[in-house]
C-alpha atoms as a PDB file:
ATOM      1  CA  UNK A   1       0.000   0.000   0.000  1.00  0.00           C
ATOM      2  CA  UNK A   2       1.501   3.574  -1.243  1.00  0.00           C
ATOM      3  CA  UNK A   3       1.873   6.404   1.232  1.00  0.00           C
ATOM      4  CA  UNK A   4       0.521   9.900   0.680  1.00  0.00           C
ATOM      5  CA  UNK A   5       3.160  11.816   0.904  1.00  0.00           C
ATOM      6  CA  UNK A   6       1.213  15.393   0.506  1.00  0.00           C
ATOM      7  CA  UNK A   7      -0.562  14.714   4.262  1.00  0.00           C
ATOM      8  CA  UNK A   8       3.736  14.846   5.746  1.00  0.00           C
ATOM      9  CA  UNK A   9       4.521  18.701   3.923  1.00  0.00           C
ATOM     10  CA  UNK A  10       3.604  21.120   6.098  1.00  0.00           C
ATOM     11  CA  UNK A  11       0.765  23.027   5.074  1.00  0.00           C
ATOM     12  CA  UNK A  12       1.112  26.427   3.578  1.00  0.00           C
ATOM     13  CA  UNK A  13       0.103  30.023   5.120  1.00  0.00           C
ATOM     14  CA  UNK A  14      -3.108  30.931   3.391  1.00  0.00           C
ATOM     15  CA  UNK A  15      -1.651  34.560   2.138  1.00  0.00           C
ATOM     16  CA  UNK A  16       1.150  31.922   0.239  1.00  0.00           C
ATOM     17  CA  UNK A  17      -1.463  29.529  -1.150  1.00  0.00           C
ATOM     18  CA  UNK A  18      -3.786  32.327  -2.238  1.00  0.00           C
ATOM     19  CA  UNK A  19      -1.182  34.842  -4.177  1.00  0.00           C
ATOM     20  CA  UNK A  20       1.303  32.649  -5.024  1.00  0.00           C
ATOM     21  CA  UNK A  21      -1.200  29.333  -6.346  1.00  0.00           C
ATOM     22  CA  UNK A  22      -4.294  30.839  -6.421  1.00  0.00           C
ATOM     23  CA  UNK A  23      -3.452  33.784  -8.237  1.00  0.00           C
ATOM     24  CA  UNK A  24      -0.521  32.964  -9.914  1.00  0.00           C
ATOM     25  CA  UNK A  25       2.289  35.699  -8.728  1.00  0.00           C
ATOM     26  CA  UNK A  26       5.836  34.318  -9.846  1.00  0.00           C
ATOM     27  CA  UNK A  27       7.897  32.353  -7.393  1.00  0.00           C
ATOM     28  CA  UNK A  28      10.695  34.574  -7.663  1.00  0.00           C
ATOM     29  CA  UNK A  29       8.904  37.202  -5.472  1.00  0.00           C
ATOM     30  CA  UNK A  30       8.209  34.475  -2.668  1.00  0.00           C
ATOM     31  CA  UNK A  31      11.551  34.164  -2.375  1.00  0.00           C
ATOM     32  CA  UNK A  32      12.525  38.027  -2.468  1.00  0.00           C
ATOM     33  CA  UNK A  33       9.430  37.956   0.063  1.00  0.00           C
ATOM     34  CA  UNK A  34      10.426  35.701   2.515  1.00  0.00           C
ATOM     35  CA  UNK A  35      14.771  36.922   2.434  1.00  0.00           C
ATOM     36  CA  UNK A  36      13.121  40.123   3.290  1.00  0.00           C
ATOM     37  CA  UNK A  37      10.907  39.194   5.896  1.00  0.00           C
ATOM     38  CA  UNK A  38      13.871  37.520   7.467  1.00  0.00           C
ATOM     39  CA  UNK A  39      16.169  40.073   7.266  1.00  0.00           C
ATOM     40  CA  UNK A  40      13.400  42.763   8.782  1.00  0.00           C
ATOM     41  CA  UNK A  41      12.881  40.158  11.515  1.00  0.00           C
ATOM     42  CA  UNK A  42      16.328  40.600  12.323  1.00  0.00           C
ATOM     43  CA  UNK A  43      16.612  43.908  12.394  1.00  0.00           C
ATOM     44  CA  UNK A  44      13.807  44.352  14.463  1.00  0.00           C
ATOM     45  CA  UNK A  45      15.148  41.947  17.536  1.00  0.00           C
ATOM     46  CA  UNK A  46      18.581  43.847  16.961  1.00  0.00           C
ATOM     47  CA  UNK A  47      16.954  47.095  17.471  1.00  0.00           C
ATOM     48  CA  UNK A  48      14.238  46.992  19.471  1.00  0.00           C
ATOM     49  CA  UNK A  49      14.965  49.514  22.266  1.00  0.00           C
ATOM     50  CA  UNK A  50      15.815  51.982  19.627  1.00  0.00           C
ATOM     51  CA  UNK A  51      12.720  51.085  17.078  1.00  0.00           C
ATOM     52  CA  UNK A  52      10.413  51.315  20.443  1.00  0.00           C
ATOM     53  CA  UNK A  53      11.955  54.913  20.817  1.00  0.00           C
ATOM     54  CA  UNK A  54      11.445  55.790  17.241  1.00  0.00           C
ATOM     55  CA  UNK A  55       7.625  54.520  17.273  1.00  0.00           C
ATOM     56  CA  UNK A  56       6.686  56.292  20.944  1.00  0.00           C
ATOM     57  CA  UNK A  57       7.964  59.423  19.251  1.00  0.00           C
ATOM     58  CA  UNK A  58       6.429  59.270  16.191  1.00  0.00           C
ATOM     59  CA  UNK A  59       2.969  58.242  17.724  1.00  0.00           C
ATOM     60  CA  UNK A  60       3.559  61.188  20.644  1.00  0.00           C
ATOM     61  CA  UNK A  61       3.939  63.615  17.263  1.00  0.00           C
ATOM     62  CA  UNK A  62       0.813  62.415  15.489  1.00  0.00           C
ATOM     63  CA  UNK A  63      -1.344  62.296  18.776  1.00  0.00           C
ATOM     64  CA  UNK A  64      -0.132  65.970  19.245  1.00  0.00           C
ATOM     65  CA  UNK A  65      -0.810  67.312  16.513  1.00  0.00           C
ATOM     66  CA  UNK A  66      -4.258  68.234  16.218  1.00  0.00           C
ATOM     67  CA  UNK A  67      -4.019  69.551  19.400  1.00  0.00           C
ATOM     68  CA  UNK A  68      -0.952  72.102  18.374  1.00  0.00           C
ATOM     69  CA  UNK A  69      -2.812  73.365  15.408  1.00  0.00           C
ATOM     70  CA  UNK A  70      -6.299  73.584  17.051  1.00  0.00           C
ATOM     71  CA  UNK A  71      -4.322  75.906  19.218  1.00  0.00           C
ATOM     72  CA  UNK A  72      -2.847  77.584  16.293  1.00  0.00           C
ATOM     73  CA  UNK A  73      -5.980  78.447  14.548  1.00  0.00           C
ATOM     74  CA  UNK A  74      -7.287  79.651  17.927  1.00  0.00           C
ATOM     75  CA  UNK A  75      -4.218  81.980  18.375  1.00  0.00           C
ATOM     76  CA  UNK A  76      -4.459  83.639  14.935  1.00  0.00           C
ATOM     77  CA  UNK A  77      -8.313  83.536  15.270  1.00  0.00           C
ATOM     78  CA  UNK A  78      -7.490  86.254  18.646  1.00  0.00           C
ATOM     79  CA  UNK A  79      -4.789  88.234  16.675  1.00  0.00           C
ATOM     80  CA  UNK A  80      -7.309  88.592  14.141  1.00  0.00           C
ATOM     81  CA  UNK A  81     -10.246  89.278  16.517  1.00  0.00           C
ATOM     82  CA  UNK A  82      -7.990  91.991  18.608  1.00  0.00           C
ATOM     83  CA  UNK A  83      -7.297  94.093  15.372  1.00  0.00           C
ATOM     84  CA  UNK A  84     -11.339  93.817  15.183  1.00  0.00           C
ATOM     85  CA  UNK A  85     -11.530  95.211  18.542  1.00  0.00           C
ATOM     86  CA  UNK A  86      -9.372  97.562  17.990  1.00  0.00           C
ATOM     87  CA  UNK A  87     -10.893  99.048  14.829  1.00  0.00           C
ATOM     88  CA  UNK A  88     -14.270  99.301  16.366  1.00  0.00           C
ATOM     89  CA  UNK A  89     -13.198 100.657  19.646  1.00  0.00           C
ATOM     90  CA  UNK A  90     -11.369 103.537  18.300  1.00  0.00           C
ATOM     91  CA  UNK A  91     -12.252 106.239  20.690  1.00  0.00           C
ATOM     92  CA  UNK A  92     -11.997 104.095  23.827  1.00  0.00           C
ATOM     93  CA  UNK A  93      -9.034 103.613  26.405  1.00  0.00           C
ATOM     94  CA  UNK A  94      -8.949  99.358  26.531  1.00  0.00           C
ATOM     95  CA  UNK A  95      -5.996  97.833  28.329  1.00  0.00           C
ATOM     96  CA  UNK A  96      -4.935  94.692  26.538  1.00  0.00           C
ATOM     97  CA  UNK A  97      -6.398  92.400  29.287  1.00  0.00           C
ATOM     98  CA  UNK A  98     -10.433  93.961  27.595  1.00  0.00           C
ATOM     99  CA  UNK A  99      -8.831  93.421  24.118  1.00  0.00           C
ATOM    100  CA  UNK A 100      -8.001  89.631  24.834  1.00  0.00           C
ATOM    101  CA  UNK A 101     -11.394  89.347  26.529  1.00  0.00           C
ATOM    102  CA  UNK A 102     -13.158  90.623  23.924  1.00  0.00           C
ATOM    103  CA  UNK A 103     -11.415  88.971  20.565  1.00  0.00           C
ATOM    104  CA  UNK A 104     -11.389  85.594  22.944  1.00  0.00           C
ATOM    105  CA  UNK A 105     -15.569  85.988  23.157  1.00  0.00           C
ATOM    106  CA  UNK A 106     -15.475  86.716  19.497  1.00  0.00           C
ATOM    107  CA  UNK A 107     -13.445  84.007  19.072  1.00  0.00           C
ATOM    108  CA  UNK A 108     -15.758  81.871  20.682  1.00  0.00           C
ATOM    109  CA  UNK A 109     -18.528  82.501  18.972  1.00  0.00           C
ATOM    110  CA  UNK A 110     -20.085  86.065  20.518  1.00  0.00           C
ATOM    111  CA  UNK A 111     -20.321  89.134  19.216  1.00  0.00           C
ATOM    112  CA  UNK A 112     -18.140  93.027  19.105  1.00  0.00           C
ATOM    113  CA  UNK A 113     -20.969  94.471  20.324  1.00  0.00           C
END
């Protein structure tokens, strides 16, 4: 009685067996794949402390970004609104404390009235 040998291979990843048979990508960029994947494996448990570093830093940047330029809109929204103030309170005596009050409440959504 004949053995099957196909039930001893291993079986293939399904990402393998649906690009590579499936879909028919050449089997010269498995290989490429795979020399690649071992070599970034590599460098990864070689550098880890210093890849962690990189990734906090890079996540602390994006997560702080909106924030910076919501605050950067807001700040040229109150430059703006304080040349408003000034322009319609011409004849008045306002300290800059009453211009920052009032461009910040027009800046907020209130009125130079």
């Amino acid at each position: 009685m004949l053995k099957n040998t196909n039930n001893d291979r291993p079986k293939l990843p399904w990402w393998v067996e649906f690009l590579f048979v499936q879909i028919g990508l050449p089997d010269n960029w498995l290989r490429i794949f795979l020399k690649s994947r071992k070599k970034t494996r590599l460098l990864i448990k070689e550098n880890k402390k210093s890849l962690t570093l990189l990734l906090t830093f890079c996540f602390s940047i994006i997560y702080m970004y909106p924030i910076i330029k919501h605050y950067s809109n807001h700040n040229k929204c109150i430059r703006m609104g304080s040349n408003l103030v000034r322009q319609k309170f011409t004849n008045e005596e306002l300290s800059k404390v009453d211009i920052l009050v009032f461009s910040t409440h027009y800046c907020n959504g209130g009125s130079l009235k």
